[in-house]
C-alpha atoms as a PDB file:
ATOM      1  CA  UNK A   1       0.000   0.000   0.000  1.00  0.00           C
ATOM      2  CA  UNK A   2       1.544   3.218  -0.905  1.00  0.00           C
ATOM      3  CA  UNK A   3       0.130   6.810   0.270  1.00  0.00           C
ATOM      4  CA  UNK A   4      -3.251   5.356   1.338  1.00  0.00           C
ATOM      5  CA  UNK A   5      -3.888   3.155  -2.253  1.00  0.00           C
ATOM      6  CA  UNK A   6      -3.817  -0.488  -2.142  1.00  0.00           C
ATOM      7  CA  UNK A   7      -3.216  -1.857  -5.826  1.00  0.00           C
ATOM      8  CA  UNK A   8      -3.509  -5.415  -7.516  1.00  0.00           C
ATOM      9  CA  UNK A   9      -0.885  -5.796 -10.145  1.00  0.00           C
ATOM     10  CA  UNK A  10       0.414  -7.951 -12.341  1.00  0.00           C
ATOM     11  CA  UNK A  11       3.425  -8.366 -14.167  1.00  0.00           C
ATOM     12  CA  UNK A  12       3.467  -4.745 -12.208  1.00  0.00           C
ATOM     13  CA  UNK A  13       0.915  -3.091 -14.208  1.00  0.00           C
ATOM     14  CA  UNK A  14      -1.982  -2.519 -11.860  1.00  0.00           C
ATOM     15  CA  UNK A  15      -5.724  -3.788 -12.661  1.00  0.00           C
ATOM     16  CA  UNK A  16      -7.553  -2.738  -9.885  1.00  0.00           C
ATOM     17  CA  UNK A  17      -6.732   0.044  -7.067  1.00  0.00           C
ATOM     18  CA  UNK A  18      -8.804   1.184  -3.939  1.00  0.00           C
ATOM     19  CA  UNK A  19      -8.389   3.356  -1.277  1.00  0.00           C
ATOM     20  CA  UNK A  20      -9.220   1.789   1.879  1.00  0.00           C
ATOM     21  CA  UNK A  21      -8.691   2.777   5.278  1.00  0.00           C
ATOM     22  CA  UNK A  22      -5.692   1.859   7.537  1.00  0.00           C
ATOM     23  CA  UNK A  23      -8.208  -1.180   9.147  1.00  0.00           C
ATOM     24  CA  UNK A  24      -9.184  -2.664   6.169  1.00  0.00           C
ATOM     25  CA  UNK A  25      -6.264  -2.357   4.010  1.00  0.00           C
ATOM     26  CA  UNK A  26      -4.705  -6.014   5.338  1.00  0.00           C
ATOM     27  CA  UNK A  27      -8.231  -7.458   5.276  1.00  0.00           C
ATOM     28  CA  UNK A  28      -8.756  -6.533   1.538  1.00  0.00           C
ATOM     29  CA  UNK A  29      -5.081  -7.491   0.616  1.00  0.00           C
ATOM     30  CA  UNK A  30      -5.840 -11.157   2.286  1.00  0.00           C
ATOM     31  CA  UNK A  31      -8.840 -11.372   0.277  1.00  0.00           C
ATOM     32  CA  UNK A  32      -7.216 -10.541  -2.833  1.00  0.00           C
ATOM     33  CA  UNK A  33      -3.928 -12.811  -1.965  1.00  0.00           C
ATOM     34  CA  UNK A  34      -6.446 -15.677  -1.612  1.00  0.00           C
ATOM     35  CA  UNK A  35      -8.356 -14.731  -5.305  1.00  0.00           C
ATOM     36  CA  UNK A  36      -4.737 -14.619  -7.015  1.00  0.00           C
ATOM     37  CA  UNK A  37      -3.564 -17.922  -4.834  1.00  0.00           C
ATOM     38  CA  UNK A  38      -7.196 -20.136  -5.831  1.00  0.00           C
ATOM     39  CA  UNK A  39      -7.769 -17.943  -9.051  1.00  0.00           C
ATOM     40  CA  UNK A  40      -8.179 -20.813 -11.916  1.00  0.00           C
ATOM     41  CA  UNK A  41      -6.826 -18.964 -15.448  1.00  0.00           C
ATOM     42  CA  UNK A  42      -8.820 -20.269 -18.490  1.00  0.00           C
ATOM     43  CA  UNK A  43     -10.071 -19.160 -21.893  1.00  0.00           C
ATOM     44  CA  UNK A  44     -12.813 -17.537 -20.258  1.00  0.00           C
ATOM     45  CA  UNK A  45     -11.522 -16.134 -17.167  1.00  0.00           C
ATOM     46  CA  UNK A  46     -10.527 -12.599 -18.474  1.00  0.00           C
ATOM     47  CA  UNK A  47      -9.344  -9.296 -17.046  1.00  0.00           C
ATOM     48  CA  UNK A  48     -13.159  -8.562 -16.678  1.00  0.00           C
ATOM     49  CA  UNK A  49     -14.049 -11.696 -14.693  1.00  0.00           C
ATOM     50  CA  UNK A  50     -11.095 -10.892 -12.304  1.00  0.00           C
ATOM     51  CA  UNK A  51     -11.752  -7.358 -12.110  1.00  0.00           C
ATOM     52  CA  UNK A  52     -15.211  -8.314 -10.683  1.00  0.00           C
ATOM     53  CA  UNK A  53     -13.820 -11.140  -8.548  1.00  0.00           C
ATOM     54  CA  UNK A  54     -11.269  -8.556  -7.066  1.00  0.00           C
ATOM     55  CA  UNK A  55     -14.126  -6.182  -6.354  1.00  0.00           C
ATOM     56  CA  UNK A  56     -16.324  -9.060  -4.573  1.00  0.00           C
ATOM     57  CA  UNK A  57     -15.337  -8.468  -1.196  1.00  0.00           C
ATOM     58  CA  UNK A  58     -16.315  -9.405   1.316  1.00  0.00           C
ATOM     59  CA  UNK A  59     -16.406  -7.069   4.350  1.00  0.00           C
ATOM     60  CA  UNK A  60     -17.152  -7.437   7.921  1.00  0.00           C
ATOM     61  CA  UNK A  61     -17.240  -5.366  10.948  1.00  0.00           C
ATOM     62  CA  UNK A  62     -16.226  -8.119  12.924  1.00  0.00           C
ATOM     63  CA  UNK A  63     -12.528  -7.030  14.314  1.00  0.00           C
ATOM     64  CA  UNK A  64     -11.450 -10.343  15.765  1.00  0.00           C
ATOM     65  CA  UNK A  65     -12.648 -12.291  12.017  1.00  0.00           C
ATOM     66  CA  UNK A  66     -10.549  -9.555  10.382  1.00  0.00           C
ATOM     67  CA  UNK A  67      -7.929  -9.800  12.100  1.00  0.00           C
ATOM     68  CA  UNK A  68      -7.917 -13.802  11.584  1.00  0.00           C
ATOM     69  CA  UNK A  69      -8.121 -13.922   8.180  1.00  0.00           C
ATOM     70  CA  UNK A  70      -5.055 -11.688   7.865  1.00  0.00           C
ATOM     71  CA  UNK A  71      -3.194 -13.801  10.623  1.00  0.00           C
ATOM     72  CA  UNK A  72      -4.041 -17.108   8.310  1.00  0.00           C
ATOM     73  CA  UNK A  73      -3.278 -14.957   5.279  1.00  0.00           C
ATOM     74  CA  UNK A  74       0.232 -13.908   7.154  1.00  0.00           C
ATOM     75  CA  UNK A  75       0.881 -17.810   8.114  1.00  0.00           C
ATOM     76  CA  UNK A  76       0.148 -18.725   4.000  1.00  0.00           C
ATOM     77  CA  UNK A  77       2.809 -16.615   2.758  1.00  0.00           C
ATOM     78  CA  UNK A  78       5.369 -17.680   5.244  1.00  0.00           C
ATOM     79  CA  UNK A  79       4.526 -21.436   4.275  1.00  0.00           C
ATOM     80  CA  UNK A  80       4.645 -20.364   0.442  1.00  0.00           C
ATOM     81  CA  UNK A  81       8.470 -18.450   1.146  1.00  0.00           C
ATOM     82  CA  UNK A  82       9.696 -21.691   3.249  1.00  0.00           C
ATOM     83  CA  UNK A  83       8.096 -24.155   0.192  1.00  0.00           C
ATOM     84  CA  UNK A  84      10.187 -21.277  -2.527  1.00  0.00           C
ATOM     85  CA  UNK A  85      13.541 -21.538  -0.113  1.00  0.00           C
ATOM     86  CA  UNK A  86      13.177 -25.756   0.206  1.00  0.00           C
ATOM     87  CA  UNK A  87      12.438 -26.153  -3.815  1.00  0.00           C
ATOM     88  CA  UNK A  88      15.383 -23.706  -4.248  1.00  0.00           C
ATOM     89  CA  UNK A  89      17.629 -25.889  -1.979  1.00  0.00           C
ATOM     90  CA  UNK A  90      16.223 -29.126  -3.856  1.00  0.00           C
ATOM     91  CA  UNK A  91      16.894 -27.597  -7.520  1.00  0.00           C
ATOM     92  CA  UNK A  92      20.851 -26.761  -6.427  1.00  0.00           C
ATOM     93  CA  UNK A  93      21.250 -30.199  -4.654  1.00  0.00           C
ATOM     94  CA  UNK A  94      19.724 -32.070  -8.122  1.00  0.00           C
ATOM     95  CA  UNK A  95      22.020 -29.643 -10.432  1.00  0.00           C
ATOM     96  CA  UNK A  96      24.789 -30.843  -8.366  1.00  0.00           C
ATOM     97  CA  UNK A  97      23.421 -34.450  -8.769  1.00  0.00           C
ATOM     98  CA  UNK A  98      23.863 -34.202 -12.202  1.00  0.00           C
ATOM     99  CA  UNK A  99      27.018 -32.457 -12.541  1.00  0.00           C
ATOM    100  CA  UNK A 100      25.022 -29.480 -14.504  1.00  0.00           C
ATOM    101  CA  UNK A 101      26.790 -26.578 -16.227  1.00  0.00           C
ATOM    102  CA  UNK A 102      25.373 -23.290 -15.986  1.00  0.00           C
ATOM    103  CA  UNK A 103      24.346 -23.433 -19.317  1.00  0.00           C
ATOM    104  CA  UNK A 104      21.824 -26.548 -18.511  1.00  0.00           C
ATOM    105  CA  UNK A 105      20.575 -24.960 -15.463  1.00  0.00           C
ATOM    106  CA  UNK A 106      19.334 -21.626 -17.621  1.00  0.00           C
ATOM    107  CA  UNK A 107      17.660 -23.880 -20.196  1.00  0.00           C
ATOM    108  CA  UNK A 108      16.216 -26.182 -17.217  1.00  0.00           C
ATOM    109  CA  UNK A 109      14.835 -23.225 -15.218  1.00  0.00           C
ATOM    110  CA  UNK A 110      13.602 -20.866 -18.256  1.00  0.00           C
ATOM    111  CA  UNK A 111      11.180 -23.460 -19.279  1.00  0.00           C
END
C-alpha cells in the first residue's frame, strides 16, 4: 500500500486500485492474496471476470474475524516463502546431482 492506495498488479501493471482505510487495508489485501492464490486462469476467465472477482469483497465489521483472516493470510505466505527456499535448496542439490553446467541450469529453469 503506498500513500493510502492499495493496488492489484500484475506483471506490475496494476488492474484494480482502492483506497481503503488503515483497518481494512490487510483485510482486503488477504482477500485478494487468496483470489490470485485459488484464481483458476482459463479461456474464459478474463481481465473482466477478475476485475469483478477482485471487487467481490467481502467485508465485515467483525474485528477479531478480520484480524484472523489476515493472521491465516500472514501464516500462507510464510509457508509459500519456506516451500520457494526448500524447492530452491532441492533444484541446487539435483544440479549438483547431475554435474550441470550453468548453461543446462538456464535452459532447465527458463522453461
Amino acid at each position: 500500500m503506498q500513500d493510502g492506495e492499495l493496488s492489484f498488479l500484475i506483471d506490475g501493471a496494476p488492474v484494480v486500485s482502492v483506497f481503503p482505510d488503515e483497518a481494512e487495508a490487510s483485510f482486503i489485501a488477504a482477500q485478494w492474496r487468496q483470489t490470485a492464490r485459488t484464481a483458476r486462469v482459463t479461456e474464459s476467465f478474463n481481465a473482466k471476470k477478475l476485475l469483478e472477482t477482485l471487487l467481490a469483497l467481502r467485508t465485515t465489521d467483525h474485528a477479531a474475524l478480520r484480524d484472523q483472516v489476515v493472521s491465516l493470510d500472514a501464516d500462507i505466505q510464510d509457508l509459500d516463502a519456506r516451500i520457494d527456499t526448500a524447492e530452491t535448496e532441492m533444484n541446487a542439490l539435483t544440479y549438483r546431482l547431475y554435474n550441470l553446467s550453468e548453461a543446462d541450469i538456464r535452459l532447465v529453469e527458463d522453461t
